[in-house]
Protein backbone atom coordinates (compact mmCIF):
# COMPACT_ATOMS: atom_id res chain seq x y z
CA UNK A 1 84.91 -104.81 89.85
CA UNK A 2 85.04 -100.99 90.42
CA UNK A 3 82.12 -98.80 90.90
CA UNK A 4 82.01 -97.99 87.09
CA UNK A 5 81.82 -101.44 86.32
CA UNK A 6 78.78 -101.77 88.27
CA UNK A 7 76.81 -98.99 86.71
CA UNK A 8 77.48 -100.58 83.32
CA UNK A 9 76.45 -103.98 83.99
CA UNK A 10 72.88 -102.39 85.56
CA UNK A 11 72.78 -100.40 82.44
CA UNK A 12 74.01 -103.03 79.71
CA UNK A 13 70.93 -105.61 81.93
CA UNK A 14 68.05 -102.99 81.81
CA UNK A 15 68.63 -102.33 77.99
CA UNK A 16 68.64 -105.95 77.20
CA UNK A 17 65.80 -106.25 79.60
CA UNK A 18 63.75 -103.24 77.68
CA UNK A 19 64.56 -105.34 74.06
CA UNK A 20 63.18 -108.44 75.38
CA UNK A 21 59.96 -106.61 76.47
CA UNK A 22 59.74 -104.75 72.93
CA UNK A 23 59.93 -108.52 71.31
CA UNK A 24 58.33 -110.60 73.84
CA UNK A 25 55.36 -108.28 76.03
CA UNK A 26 53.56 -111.71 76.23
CA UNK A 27 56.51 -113.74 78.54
CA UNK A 28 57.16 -110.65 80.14
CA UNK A 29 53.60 -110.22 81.07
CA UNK A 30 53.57 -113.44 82.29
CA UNK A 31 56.19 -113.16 84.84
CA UNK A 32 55.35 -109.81 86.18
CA UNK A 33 51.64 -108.80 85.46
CA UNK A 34 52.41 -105.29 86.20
CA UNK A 35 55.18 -105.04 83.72
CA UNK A 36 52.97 -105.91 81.24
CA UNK A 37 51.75 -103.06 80.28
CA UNK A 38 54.96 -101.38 79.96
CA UNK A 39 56.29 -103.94 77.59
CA UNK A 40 53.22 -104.14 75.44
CA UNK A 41 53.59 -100.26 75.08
CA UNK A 42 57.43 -100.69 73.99
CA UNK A 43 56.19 -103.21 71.53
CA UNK A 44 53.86 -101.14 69.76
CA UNK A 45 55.92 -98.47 69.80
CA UNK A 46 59.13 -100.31 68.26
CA UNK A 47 56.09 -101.93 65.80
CA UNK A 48 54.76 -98.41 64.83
CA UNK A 49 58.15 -97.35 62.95
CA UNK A 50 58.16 -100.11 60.92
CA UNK A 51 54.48 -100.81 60.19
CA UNK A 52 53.74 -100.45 56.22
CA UNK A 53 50.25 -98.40 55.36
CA UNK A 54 48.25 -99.61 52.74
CA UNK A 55 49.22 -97.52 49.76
CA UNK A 56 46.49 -95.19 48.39
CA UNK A 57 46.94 -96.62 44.69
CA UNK A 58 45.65 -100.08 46.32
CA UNK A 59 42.80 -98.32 48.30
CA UNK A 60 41.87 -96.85 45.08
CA UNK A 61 41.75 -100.29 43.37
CA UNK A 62 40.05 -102.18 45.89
CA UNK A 63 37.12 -99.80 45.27
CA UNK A 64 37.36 -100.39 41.46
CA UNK A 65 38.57 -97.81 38.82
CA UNK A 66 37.23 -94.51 38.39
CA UNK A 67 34.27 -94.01 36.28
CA UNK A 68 35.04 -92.65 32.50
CA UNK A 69 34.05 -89.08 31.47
CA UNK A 70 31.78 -89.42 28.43
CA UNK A 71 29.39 -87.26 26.35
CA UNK A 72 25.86 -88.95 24.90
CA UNK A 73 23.24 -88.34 22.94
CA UNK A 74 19.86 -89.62 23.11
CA UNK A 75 18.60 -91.29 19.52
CA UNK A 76 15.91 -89.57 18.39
CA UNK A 77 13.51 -90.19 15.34
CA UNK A 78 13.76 -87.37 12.83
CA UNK A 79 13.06 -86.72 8.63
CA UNK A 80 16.62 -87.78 7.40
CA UNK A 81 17.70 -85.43 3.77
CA UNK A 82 19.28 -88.27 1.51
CA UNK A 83 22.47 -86.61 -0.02
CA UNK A 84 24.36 -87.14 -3.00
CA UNK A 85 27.66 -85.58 -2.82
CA UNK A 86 30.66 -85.73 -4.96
CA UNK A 87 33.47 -83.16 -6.13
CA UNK A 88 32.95 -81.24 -9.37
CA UNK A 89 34.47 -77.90 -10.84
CA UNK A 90 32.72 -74.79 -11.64
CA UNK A 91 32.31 -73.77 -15.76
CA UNK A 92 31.78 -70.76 -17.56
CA UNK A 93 27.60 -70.75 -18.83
CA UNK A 94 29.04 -69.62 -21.91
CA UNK A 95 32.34 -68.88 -23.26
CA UNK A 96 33.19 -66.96 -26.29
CA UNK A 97 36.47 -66.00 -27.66
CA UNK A 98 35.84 -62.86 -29.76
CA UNK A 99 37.99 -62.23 -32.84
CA UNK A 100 37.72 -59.43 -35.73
CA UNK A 101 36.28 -61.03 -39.00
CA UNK A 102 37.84 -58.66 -41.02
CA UNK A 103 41.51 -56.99 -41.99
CA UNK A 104 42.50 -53.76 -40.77
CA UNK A 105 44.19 -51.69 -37.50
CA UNK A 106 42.67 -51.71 -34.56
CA UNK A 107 41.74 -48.34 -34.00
CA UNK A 108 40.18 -48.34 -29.98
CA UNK A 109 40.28 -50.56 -27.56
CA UNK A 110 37.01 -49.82 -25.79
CA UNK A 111 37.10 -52.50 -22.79
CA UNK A 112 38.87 -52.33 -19.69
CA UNK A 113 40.41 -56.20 -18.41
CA UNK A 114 38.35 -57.74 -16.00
CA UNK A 115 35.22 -55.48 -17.11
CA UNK A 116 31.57 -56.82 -16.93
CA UNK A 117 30.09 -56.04 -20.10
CA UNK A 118 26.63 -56.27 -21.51
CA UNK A 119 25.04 -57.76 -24.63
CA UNK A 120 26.19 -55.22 -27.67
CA UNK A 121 28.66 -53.13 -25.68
CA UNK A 122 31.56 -51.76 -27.82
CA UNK A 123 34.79 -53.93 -27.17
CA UNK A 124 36.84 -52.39 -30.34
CA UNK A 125 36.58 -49.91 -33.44
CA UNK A 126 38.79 -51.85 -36.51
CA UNK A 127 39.66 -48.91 -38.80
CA UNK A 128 36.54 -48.81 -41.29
CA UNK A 129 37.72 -46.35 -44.13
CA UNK A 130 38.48 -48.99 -46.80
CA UNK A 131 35.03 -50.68 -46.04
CA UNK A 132 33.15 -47.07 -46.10
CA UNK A 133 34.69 -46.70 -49.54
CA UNK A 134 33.66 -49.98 -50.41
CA UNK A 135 30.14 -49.44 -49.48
CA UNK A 136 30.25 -45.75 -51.12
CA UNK A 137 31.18 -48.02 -54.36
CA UNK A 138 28.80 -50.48 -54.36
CA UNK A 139 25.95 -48.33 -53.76
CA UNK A 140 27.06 -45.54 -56.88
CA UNK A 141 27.19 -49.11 -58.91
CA UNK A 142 23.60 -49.66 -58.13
CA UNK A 143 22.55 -46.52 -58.85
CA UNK A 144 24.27 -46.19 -62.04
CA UNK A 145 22.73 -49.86 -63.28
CA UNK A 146 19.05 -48.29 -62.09
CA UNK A 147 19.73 -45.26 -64.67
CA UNK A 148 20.75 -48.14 -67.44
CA UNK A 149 17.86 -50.01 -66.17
CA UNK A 150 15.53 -46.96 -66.69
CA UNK A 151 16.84 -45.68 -70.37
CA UNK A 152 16.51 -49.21 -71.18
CA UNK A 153 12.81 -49.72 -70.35
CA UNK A 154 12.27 -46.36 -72.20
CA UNK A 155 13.54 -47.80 -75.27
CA UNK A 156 12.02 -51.07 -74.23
CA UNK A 157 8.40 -48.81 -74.40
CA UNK A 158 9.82 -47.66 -78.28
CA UNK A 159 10.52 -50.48 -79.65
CA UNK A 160 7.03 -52.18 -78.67
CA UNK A 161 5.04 -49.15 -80.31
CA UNK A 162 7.70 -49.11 -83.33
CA UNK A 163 6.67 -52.72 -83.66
CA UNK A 164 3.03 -52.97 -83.77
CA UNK A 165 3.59 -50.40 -86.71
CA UNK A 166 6.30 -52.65 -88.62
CA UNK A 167 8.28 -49.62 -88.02
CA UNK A 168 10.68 -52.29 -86.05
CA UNK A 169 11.56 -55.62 -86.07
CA UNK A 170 10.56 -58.58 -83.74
CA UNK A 171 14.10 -59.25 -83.25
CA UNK A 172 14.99 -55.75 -82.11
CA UNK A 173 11.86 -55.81 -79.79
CA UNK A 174 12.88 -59.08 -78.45
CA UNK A 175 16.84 -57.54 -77.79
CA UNK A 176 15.63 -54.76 -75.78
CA UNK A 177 14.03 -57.22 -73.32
CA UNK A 178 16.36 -59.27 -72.69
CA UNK A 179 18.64 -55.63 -71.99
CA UNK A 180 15.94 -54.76 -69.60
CA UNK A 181 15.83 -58.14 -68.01
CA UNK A 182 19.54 -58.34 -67.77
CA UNK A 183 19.72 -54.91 -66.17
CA UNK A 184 16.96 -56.04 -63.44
CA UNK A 185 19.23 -58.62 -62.42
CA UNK A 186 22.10 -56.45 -62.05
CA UNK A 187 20.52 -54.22 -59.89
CA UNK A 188 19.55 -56.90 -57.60
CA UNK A 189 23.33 -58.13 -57.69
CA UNK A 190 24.01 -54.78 -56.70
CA UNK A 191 21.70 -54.86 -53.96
CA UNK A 192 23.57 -57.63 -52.59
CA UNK A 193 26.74 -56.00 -52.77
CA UNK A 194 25.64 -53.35 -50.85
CA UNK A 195 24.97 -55.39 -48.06
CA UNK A 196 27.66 -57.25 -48.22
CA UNK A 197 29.72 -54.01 -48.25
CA UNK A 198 27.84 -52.92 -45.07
CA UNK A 199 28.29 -56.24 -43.32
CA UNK A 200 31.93 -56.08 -43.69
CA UNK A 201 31.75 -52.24 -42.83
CA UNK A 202 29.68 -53.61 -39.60
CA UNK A 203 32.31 -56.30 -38.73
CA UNK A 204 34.88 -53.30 -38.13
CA UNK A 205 32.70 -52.48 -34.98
CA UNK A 206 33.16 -55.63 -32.31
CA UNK A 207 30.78 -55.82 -30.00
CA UNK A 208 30.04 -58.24 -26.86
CA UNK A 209 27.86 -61.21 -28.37
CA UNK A 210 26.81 -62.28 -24.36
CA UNK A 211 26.57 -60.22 -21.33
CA UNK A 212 30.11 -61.80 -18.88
CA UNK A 213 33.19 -60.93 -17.53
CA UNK A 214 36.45 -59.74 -19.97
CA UNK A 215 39.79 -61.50 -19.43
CA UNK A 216 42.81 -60.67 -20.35
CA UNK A 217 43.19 -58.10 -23.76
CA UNK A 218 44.77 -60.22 -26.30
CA UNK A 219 46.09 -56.99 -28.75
CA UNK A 220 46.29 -53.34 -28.26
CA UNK A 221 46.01 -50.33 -30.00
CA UNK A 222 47.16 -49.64 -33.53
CA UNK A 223 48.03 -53.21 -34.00
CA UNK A 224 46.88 -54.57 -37.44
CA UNK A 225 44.42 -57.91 -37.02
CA UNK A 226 43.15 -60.67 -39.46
CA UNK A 227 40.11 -62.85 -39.67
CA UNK A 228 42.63 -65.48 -39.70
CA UNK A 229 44.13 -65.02 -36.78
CA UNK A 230 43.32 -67.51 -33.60
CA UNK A 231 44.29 -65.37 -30.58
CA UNK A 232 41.27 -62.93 -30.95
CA UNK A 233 41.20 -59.69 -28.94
CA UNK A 234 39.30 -60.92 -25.64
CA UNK A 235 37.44 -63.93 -24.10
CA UNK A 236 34.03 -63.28 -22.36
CA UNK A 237 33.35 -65.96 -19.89
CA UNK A 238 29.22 -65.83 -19.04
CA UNK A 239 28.84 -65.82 -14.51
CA UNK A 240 25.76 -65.59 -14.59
CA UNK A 241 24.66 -67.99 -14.97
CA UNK A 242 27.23 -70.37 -14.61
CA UNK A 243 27.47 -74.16 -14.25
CA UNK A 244 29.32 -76.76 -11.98
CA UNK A 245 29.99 -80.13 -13.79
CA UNK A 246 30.58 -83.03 -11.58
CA UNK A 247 30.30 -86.94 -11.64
CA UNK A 248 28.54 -89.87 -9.98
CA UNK A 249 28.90 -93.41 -9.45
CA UNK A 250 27.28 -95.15 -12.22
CA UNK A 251 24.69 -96.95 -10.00
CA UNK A 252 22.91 -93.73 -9.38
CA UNK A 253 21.92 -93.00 -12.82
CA UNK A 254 18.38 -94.30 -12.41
CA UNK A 255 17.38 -92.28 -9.50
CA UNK A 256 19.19 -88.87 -11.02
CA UNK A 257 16.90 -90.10 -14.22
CA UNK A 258 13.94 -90.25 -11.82
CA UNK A 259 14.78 -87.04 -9.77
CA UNK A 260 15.00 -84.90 -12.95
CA UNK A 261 11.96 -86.80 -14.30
CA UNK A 262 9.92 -85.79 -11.68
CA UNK A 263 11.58 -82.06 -11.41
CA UNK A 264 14.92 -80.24 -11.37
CA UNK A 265 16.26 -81.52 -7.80
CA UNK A 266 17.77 -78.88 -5.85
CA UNK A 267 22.25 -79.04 -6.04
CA UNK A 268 24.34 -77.26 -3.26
CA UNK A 269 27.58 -76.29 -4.24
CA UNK A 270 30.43 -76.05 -1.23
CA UNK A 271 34.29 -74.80 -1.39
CA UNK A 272 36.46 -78.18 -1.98
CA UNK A 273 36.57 -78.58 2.15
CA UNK A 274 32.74 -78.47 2.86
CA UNK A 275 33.54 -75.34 5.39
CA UNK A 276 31.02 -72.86 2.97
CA UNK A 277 28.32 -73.11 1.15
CA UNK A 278 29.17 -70.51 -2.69
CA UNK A 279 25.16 -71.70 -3.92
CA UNK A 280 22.45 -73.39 -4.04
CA UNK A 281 20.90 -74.12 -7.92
CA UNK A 282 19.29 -76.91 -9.48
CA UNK A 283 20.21 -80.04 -11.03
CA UNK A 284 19.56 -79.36 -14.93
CA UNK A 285 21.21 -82.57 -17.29
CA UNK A 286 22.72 -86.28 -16.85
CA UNK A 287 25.24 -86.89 -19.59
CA UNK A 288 24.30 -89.32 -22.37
CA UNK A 289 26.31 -92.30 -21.56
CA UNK A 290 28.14 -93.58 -18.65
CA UNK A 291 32.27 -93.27 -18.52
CA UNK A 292 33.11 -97.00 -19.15
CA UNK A 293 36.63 -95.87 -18.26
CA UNK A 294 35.47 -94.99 -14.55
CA UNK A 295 32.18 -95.81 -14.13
CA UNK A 296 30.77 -92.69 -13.01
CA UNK A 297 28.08 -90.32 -15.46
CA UNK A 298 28.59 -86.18 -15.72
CA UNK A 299 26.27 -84.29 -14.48
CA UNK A 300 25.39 -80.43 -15.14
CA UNK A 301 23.87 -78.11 -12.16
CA UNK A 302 22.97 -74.52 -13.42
CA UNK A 303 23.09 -71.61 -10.69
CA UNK A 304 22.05 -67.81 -10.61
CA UNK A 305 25.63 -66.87 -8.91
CA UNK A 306 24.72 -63.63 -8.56
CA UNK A 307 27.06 -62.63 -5.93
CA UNK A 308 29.63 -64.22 -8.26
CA UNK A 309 31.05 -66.67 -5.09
CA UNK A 310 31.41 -69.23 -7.88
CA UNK A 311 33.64 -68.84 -10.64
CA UNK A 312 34.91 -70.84 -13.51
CA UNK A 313 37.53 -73.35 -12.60
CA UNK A 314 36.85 -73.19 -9.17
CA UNK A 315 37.09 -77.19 -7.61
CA UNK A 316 33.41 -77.52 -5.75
CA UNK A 317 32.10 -80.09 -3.60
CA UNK A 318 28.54 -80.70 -4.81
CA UNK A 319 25.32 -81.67 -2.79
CA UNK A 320 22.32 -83.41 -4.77
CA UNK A 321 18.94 -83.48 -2.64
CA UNK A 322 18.06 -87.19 -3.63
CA UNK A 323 14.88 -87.68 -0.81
CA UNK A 324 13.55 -87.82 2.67
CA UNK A 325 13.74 -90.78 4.81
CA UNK A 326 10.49 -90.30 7.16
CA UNK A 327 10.63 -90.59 10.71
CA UNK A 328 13.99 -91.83 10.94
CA UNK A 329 15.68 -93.21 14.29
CA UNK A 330 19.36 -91.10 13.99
CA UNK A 331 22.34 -90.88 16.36
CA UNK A 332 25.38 -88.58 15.76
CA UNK A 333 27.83 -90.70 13.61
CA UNK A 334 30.60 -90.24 16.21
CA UNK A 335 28.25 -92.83 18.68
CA UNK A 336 28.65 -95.73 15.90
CA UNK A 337 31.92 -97.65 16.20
CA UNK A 338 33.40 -99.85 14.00
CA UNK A 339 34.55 -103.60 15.47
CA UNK A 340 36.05 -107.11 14.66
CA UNK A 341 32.22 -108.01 14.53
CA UNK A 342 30.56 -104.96 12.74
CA UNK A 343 29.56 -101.63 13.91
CA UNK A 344 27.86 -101.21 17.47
CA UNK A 345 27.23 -98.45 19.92
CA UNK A 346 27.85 -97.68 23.58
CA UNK A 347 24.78 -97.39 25.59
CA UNK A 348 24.52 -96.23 29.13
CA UNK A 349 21.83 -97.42 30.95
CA UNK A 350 19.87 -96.06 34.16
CA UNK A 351 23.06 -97.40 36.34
CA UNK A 352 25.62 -95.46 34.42
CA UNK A 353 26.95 -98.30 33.06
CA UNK A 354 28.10 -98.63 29.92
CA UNK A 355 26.80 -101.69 27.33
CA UNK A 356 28.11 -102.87 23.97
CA UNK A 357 25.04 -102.71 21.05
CA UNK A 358 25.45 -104.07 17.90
CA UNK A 359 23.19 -101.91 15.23
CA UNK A 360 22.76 -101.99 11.58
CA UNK A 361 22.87 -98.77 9.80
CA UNK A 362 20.97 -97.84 6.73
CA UNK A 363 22.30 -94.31 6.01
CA UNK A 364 25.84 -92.20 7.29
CA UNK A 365 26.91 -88.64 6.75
CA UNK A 366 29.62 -86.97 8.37
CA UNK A 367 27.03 -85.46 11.21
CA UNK A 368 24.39 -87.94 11.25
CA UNK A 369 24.01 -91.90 10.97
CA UNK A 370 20.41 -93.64 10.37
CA UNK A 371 20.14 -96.91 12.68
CA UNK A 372 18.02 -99.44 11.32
CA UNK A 373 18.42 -102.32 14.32
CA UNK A 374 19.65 -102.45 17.64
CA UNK A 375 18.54 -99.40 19.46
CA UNK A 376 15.06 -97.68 20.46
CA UNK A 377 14.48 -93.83 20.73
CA UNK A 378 15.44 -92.60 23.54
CA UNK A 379 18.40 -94.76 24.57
CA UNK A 380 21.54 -92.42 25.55
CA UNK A 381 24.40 -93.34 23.12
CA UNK A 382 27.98 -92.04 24.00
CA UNK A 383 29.15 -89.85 21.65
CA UNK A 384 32.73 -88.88 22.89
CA UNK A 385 34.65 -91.34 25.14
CA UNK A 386 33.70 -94.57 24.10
CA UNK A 387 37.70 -95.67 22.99
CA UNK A 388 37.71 -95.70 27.20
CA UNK A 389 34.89 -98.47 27.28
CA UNK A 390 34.10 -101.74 28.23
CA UNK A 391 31.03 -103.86 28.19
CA UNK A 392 30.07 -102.72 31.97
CA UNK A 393 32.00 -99.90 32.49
CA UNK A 394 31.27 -97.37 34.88
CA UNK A 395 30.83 -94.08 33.40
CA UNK A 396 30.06 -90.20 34.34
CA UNK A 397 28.23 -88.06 31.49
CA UNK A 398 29.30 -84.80 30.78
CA UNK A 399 26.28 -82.50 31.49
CA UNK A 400 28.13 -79.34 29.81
CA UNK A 401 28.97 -81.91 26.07
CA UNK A 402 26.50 -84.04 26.19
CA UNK A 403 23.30 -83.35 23.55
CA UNK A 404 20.56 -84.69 21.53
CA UNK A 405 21.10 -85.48 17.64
């Protein structure tokens, strides 16, 4: 064996000796004390490589999961509003479809679409020369009859003084009163043709029967109209004030009875989506009879509109103040849940933990729930959050979300 040889043997030997040290310190130690150390040290080096470190996921769960981030509110005891509310649609007070009630051309059109208009303002001038000359006639009829009436009477006077003289007969005496008396009661047919004549001579000058809002014309100008006709010239709808019809379940027709009973109970009136309130007016009539087909009763409110926010056709949702329920215990209706077992709430206690409660709940709106059983005032209720909950879960309460009722 040459030199080279050599040096790889002594190099193949201390590599195999330096592997059996990494694996085995403890027999190595125990042949040579002072190697020991040496082989312990190329043990935990060759272990450090390899050695696995607890992942931080598994840290994480040893200490439990992370506490939720919820909102609460505490319940509170507060006067609860009890609401009635319902959809509905907003009605002319009045509505009046105004139509000539005579024959002729329409000479002015004195109305502008979409105009307010006042009790007795001029809408339209019908042409009223053939009822002028109709009046002109009737009244020269009445005054020729009055001249009759008068020569008659004269000879009337005659025919007594002729008589008590034997000058003239009973009979002719007797004629000349029944001409007089027949001549009184043409004049008083005259009278009424007169009037009649200046009725008709009236109709050719259309005026607004209620104070409201024109629509569209209906006829122009020079166009020749008809009492007959069904269009009319213009419809007047009455704002204010105006009314908002709108149903309720049948079973509330004895407290709507009572409310009105006791006082017109005040009606809010909302666009179709809640977002904004158009008025606030007062309940004013319960329909006669219940809808058998649907089982809900019509209702009337009446409101000043004013600002004219509501307006006929226009779909409301509608707000009946039906009471007060006194010193009530209330939670936002967000807190109250719905389960397999009925409704319950989360409540965190002093540990910021979170508990399961069933309650009982007398009254709900969209903002505010009345609890009947299963909570006390004061008790923090989670608001927002609790689809993260368990009985006993940890949780952390958002200072900057979390509220009262």
């Amino acid at each position: 064996m040459g030199f080279r040889g050599l040096v790889w043997t002594v190099v193949v030997v201390g590599a195999a000796a330096a592997v059996f040290a990494a694996y085995a310190p403890d027999t190595v130690e125990k042949l040579s004390p002072a190697a020991g150390r040496y082989a312990r040290e190329l043990h935990d080096l060759a272990a450090g490589g390899s050695k696995e470190r607890p992942p931080a996921a598994a840290t994480a769960q040893a200490q439990g999961p992370a506490p939720a981030l919820v909102s609460v509110a505490v319940a509170k005891r507060a006067d609860y509003p009890l609401y009635l509310d319902s959809l509905g649609q907003a009605q002319a007070f009045n509505t009046v479809t105004v139509r000539t009630r005579v024959d002729g051309q329409v000479m002015k059109i004195a109305f502008t679409e979409g105009q307010m208009v006042n009790q007795g303002d001029l809408l339209a001038q019908i042409d009223p020369r053939p009822f002028q000359a109709a009046l002109d006639q009737a009244k020269a009829k009445k005054v020729q009859d009055e001249a009759n009436l008068a020569n008659a009477k004269l000879d009337q006077q005659r025919y007594a003084t002729l008589a008590r003289k034997s000058f003239a007969t009973q009979q002719q005496l007797d004629t000349q009163n029944a001409l007089v008396a027949q001549l009184t009661a043409q004049i008083a047919a005259d009278v009424a043709s007169v009037e009649a004549a200046q009725v008709q001579l009236d109709y050719t000058t259309i005026r607004a029967p209620l104070a409201g809002r024109t629509g569209f014309r209906l006829v122009d100008e020079g166009n020749i109209v008809a009492a007959a006709q069904q269009n009319g010239i213009v419809t007047i709808a009455q704002l204010e004030p105006i009314s908002v019809v709108f149903t309720e379940p049948e079973q509330e027709v004895t407290q709507l009875n009572q409310l009105l009973t006791a006082g017109a109970p005040e009606l809010e009136a909302k666009t179709s989506d809640g977002s904004q309130v158009l008025g606030v007016g007062k309940l004013v009539l319960t329909d006669n009879q219940v809808d058998t087909a649907t089982g809900s009763i019509r209702l009337k409110g009446e409101f000043a509109n004013k600002d004219h926010k509501l307006w006929p056709g226009l779909a409301v949702a509608t707000r009946v103040t039906a009471g007060v329920v006194k010193n009530a215990l209330v939670v936002p209706t967000e807190a109250v849940q719905h389960g397999p077992s009925g409704l319950f709430v989360y409540v965190v206690d002093d540990q910021d933990r979170a508990a399961l409660r069933p309650v009982v709940v007398t009254h709900q709106n969209l903002d505010t729930t009345v609890i009947d059983k299963g909570l006390n005032e004061g008790d923090k209720v989670v608001s927002v959050g609790a689809y993260m909950l368990q009985p006993g879960s940890r949780v952390t309460i958002d200072a900057t979300a979390s509220s009262g009722t």
